[in-house]
Protein backbone atom coordinates (compact mmCIF):
# COMPACT_ATOMS: atom_id res chain seq x y z
CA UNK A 1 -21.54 -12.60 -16.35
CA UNK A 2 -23.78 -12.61 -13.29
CA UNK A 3 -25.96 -9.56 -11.67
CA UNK A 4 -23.35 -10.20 -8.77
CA UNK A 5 -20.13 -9.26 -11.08
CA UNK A 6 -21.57 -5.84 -11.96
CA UNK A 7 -20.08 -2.45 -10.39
CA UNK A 8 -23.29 -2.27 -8.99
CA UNK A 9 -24.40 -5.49 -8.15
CA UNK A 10 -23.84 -7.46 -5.20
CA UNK A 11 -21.79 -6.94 -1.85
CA UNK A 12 -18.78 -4.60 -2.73
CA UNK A 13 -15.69 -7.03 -1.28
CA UNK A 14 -12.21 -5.93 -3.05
CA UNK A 15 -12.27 -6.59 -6.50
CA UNK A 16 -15.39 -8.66 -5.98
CA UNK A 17 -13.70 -11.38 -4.32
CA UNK A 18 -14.95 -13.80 -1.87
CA UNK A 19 -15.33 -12.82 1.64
CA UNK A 20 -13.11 -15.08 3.91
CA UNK A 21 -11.68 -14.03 7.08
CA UNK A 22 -9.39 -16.49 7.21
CA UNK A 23 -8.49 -17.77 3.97
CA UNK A 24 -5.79 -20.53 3.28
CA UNK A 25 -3.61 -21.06 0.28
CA UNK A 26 -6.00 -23.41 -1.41
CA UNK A 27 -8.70 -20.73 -1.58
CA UNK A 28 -6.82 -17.83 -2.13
CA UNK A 29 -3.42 -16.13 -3.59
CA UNK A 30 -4.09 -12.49 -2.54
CA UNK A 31 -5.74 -11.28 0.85
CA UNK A 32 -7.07 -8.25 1.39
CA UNK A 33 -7.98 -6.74 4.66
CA UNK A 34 -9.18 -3.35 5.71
CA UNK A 35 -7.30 -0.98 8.88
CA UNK A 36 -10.16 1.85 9.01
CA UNK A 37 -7.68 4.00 11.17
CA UNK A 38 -6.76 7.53 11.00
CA UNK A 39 -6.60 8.68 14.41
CA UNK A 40 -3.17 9.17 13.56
CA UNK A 41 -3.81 12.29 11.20
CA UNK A 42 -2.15 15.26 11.54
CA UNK A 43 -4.21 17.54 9.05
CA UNK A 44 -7.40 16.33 7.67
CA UNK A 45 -8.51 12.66 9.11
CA UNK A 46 -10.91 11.28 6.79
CA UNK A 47 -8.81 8.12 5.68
CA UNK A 48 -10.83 5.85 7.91
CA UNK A 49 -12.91 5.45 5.14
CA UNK A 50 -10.57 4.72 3.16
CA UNK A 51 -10.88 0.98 2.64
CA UNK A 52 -14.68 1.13 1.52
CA UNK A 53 -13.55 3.67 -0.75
CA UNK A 54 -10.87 1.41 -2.33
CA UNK A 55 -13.37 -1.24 -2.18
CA UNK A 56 -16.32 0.36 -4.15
CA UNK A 57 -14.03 1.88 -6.69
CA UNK A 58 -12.29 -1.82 -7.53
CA UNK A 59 -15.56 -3.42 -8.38
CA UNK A 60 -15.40 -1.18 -11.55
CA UNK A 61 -12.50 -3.75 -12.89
CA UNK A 62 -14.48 -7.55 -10.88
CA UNK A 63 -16.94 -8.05 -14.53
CA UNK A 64 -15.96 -11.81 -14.70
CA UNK A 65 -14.68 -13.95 -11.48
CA UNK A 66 -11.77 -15.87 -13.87
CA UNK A 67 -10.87 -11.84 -14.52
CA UNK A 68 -11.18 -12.95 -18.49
CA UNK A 69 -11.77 -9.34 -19.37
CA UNK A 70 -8.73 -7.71 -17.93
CA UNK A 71 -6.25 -8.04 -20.57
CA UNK A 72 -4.05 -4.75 -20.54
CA UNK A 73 -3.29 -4.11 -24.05
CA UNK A 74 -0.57 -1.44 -23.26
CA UNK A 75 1.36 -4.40 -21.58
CA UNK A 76 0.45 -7.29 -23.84
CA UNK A 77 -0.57 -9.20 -20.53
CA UNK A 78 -3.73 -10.46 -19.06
CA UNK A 79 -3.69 -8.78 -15.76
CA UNK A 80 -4.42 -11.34 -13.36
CA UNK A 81 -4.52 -14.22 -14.98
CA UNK A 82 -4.93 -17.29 -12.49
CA UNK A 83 -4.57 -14.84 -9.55
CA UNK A 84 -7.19 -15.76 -6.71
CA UNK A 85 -8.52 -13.08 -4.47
CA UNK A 86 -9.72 -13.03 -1.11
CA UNK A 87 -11.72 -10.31 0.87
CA UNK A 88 -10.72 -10.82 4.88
CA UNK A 89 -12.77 -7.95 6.23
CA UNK A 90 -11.40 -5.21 8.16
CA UNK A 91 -9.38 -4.83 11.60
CA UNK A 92 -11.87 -4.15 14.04
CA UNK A 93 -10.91 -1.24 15.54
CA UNK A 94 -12.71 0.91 17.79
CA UNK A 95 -12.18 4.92 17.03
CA UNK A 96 -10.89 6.12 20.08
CA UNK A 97 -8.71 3.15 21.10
CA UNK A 98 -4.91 4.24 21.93
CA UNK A 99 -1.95 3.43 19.55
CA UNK A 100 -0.72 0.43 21.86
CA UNK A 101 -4.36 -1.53 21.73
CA UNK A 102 -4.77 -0.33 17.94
CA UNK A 103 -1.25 -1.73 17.32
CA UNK A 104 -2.23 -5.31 18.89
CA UNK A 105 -5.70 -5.82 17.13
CA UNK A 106 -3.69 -4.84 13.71
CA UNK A 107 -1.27 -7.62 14.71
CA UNK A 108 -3.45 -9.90 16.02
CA UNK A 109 -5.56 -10.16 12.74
CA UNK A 110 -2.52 -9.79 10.14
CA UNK A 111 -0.21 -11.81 11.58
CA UNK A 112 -2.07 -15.23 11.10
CA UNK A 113 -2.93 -13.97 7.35
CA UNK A 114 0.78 -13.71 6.34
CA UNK A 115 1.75 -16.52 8.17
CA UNK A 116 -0.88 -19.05 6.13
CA UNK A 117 1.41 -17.58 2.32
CA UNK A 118 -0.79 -15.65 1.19
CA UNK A 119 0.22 -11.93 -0.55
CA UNK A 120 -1.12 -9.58 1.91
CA UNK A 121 -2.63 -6.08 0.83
CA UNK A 122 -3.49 -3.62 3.46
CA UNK A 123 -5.50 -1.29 2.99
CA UNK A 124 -5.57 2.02 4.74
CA UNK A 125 -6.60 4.29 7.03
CA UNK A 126 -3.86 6.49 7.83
CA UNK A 127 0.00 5.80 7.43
CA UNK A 128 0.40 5.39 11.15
CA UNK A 129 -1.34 1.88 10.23
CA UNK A 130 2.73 1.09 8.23
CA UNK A 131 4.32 0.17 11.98
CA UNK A 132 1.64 -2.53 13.12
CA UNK A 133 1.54 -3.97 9.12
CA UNK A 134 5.13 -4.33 9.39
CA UNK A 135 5.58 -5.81 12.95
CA UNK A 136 2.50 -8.48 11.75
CA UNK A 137 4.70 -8.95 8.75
CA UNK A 138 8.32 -9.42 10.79
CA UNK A 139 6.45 -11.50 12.94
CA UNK A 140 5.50 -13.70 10.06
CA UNK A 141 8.58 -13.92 8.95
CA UNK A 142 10.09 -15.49 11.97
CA UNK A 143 11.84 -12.16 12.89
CA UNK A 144 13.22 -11.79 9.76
CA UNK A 145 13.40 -7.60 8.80
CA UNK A 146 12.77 -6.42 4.96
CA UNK A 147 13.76 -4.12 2.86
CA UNK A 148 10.91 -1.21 2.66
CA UNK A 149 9.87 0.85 -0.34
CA UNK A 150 7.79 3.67 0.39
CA UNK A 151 5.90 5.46 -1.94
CA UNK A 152 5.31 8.85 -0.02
CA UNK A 153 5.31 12.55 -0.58
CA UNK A 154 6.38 12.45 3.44
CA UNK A 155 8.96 10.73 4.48
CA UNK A 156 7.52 9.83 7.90
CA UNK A 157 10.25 10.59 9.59
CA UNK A 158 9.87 12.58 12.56
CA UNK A 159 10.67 11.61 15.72
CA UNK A 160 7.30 13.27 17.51
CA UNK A 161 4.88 15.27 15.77
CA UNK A 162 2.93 17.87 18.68
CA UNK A 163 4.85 14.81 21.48
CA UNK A 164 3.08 12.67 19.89
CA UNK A 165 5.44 9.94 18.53
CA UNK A 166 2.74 7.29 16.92
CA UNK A 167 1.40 9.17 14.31
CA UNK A 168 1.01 9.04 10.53
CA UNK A 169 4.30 11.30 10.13
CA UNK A 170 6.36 8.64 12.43
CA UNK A 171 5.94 5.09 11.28
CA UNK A 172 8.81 4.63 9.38
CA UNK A 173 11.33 6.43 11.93
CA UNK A 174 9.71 3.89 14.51
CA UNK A 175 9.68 0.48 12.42
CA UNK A 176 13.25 1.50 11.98
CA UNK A 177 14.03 2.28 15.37
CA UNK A 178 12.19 -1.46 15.86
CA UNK A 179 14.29 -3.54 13.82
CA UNK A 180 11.89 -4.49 11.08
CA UNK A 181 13.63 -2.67 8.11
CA UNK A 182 16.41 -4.33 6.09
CA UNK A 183 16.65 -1.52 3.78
CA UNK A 184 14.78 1.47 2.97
CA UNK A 185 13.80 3.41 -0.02
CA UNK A 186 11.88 6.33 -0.52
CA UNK A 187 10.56 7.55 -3.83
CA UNK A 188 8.74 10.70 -4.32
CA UNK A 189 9.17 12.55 -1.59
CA UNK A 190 8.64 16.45 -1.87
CA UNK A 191 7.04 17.46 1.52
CA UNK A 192 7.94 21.21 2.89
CA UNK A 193 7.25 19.29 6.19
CA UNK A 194 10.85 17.42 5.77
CA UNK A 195 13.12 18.47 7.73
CA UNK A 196 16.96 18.61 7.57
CA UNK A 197 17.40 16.47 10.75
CA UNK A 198 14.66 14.24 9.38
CA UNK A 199 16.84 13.35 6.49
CA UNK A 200 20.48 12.84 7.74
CA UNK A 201 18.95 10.72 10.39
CA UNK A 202 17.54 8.54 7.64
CA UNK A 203 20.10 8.48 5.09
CA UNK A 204 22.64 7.50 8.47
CA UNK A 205 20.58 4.31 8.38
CA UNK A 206 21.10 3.66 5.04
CA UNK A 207 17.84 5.15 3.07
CA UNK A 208 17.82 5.73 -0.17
CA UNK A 209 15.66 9.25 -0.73
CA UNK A 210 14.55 9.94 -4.12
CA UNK A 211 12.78 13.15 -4.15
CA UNK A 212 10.09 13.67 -7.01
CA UNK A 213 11.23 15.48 -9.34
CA UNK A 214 14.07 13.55 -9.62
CA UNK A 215 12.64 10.68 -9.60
CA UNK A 216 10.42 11.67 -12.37
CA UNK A 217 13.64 12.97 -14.70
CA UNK A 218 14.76 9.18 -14.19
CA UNK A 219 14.39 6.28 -16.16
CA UNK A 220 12.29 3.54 -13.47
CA UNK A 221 15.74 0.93 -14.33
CA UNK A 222 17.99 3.60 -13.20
CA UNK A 223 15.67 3.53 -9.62
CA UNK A 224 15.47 0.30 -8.45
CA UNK A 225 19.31 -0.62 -9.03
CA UNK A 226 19.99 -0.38 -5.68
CA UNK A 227 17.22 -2.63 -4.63
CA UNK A 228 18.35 -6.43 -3.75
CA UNK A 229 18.29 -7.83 -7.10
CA UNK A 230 15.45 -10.58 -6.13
CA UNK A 231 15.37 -10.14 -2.26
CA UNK A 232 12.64 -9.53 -0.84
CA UNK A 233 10.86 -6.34 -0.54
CA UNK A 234 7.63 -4.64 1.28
CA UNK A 235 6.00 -2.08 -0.41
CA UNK A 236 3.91 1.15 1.37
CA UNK A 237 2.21 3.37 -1.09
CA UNK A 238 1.14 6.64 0.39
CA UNK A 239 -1.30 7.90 -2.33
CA UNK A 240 -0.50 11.68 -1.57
CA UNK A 241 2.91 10.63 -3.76
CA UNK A 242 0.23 11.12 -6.76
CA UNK A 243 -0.15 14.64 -8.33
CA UNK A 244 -2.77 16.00 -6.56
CA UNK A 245 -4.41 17.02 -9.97
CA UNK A 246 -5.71 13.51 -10.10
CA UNK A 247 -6.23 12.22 -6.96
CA UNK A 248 -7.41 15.27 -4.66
CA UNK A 249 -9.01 12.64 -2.12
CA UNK A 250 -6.13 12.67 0.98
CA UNK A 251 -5.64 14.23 3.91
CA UNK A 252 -2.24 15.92 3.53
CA UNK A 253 -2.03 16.44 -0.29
CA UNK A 254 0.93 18.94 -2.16
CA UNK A 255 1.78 20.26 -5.13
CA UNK A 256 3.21 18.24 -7.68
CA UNK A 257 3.41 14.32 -7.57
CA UNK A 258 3.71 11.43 -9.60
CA UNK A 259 1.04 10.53 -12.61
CA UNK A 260 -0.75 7.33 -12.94
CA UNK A 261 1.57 6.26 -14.97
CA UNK A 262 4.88 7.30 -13.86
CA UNK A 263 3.44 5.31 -10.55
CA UNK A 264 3.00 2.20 -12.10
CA UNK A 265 5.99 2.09 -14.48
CA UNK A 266 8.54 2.91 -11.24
CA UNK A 267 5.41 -0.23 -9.16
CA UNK A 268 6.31 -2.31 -12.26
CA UNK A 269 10.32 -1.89 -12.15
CA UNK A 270 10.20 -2.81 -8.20
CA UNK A 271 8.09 -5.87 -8.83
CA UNK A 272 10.30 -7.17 -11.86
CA UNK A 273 13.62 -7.16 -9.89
CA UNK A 274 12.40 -8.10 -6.08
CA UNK A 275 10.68 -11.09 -4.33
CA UNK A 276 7.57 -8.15 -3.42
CA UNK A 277 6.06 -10.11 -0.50
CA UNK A 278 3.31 -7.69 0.44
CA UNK A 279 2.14 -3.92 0.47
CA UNK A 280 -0.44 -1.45 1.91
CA UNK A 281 -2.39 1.49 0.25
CA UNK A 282 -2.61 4.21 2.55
CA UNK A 283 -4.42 8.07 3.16
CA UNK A 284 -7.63 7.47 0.98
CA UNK A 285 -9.68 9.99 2.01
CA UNK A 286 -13.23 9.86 0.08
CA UNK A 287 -14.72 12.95 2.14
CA UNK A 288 -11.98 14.98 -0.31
CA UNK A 289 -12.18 12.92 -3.41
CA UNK A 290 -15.42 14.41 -5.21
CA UNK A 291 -18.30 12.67 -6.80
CA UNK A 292 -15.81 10.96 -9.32
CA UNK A 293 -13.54 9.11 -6.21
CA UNK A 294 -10.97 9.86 -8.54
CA UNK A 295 -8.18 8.81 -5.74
CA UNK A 296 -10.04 5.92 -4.77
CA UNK A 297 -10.35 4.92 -8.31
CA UNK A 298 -6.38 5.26 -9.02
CA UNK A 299 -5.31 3.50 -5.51
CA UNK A 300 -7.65 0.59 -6.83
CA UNK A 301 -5.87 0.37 -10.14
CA UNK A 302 -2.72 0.99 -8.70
CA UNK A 303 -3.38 -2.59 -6.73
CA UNK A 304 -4.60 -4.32 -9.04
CA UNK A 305 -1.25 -3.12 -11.54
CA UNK A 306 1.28 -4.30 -8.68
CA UNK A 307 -0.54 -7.96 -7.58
CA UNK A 308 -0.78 -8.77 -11.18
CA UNK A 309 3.20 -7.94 -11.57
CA UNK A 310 3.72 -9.81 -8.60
CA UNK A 311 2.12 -13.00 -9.82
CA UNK A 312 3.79 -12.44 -13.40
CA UNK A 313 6.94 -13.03 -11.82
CA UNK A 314 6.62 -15.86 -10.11
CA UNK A 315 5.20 -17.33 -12.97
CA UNK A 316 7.91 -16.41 -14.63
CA UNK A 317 10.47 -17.91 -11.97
CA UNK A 318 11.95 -21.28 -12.04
């Protein structure tokens, strides 16, 4: 182990990876890349700072560069065994730019990242960041829509929030509006800010809502039976679908929520029965999280859980 590896050692890059803007397959598996963003808060903003957060709290996990030392003994797996990381940077984004420009730079960077193969993880910012991630990622995909599942206590439905309609409570209305959703599921939603409209409009589209409590009553097999059975799939993980309890640090946070563990178990059920081929981690907001970045430290995890289950099964495939 080198002074570099250490939590506190070193540049902090995601998970101590390599900092390449542009990375290729033959460098990297995984590419990470920043969307400092939150001008499209509603309640507290904050969630710019998100992706340092994320960043600073992963380098407790980066000890060894082959990832040796992440073997999780609950699972009987190493990790991320084989799995090569790389660090692109972040969007750059100026703070007061409008939705349109912000939407074009997001593009502009992502789109050439998940065109090149590589598993693309997004890191937020605020969920308004969801609509330019997915048009980079339709775009990649010649055109192609996928099947979304959203981890959210919101569904992000609403149509204009104050006339505004590019905001973090809209971008899954719009993406759907745009074409770029195959399929949607929603698990964990428990919002008092849903509205009636909100959900008949969605569920006339085809959504699959699967509101928190139940969600939590139900086994994760019994969840994802509706997902296409090895299709692809997108996943968005709002991390105010996490009991506030344990992960304070967001900008619009409510009672109740998923643990750490119910999280990853309903992550690992998705990843085992779709094709995931990218995701985003969204409303970190360290300015609420405490001196312990508790939320910071369980979005962190929470990516390094899903890539690893990602990478097990296509191992695993033929």
């Amino acid at each position: 182990m080198t002074y570099e590896e250490l939590p506190f050692g070193g540049i902090a890059t995601f998970f101590k990876a390599p900092h390449l803007p542009a990375p290729t397959t033959a460098e990297a598996d995984v590419a990470v890349i920043g969307v400092p963003w939150d001008q499209g808060t509603t309640s507290r903003s904050g969630a710019r700072m998100g992706p340092r957060a994320l960043r600073e709290a992963s380098t407790m996990w980066a000890y060894q560069q082959d990832h040796e030392a992440l073997y999780d003994g609950e699972a009987g797996v190493e990790l991320l065994a084989g799995v090569r990381w790389a660090d692109c940077g972040d969007v750059a984004i100026g703070a007061m730019w409008s939705p349109e420009r912000y939407h074009n730079a997001v593009v502009e960077r992502l789109q050439p990242i998940m065109s090149a193969g590589l598993f693309p993880v997004t890191l937020g910012g605020d969920h308004s960041i969801g609509y330019p991630v997915l048009k980079a990622l339709v775009q990649a995909r010649g055109g192609r829509p996928v099947h979304l599942v959203q981890f959210d206590t919101h569904m992000d439905y609403w149509e204009d929030e104050a006339g505004q309609r590019w905001t973090h409570a809209s971008p899954i209305i719009r993406s759907h509006e745009a074409g770029f959703l195959a399929g949607l599921t929603q698990y964990g939603i428990r919002s008092l800010h849903t509205a009636g409209d909100n959900i008949e409009l969605a569920r006339s589209r085809g959504a699959h809502i699967f509101w928190c409590q139940r969600a939590k009553d139900m086994r994760p097999a019994d969840l994802v039976g509706h997902l296409p059975q090895g299709g692809d799939v997108y996943i968005t993980f709002d991390i105010d679908v996490l009991d506030p309890a344990i992960a304070p640090g967001t900008g619009t946070p409510e009672p109740g929520g998923f643990s750490y563990y119910e999280a990853k178990d309903l992550l690992l059920a998705v990843c085992a029965c779709c094709n995931v081929v990218g995701m985003d981690l969204v409303e970190v907001a360290p300015l609420y999280d405490g001196p312990a970045q508790l939320t910071a430290l369980h979005g962190a995890r929470l990516i390094l859980d899903t890539v690893g289950a990602v990478f097990r099964r296509r191992a695993s495939l033929p």
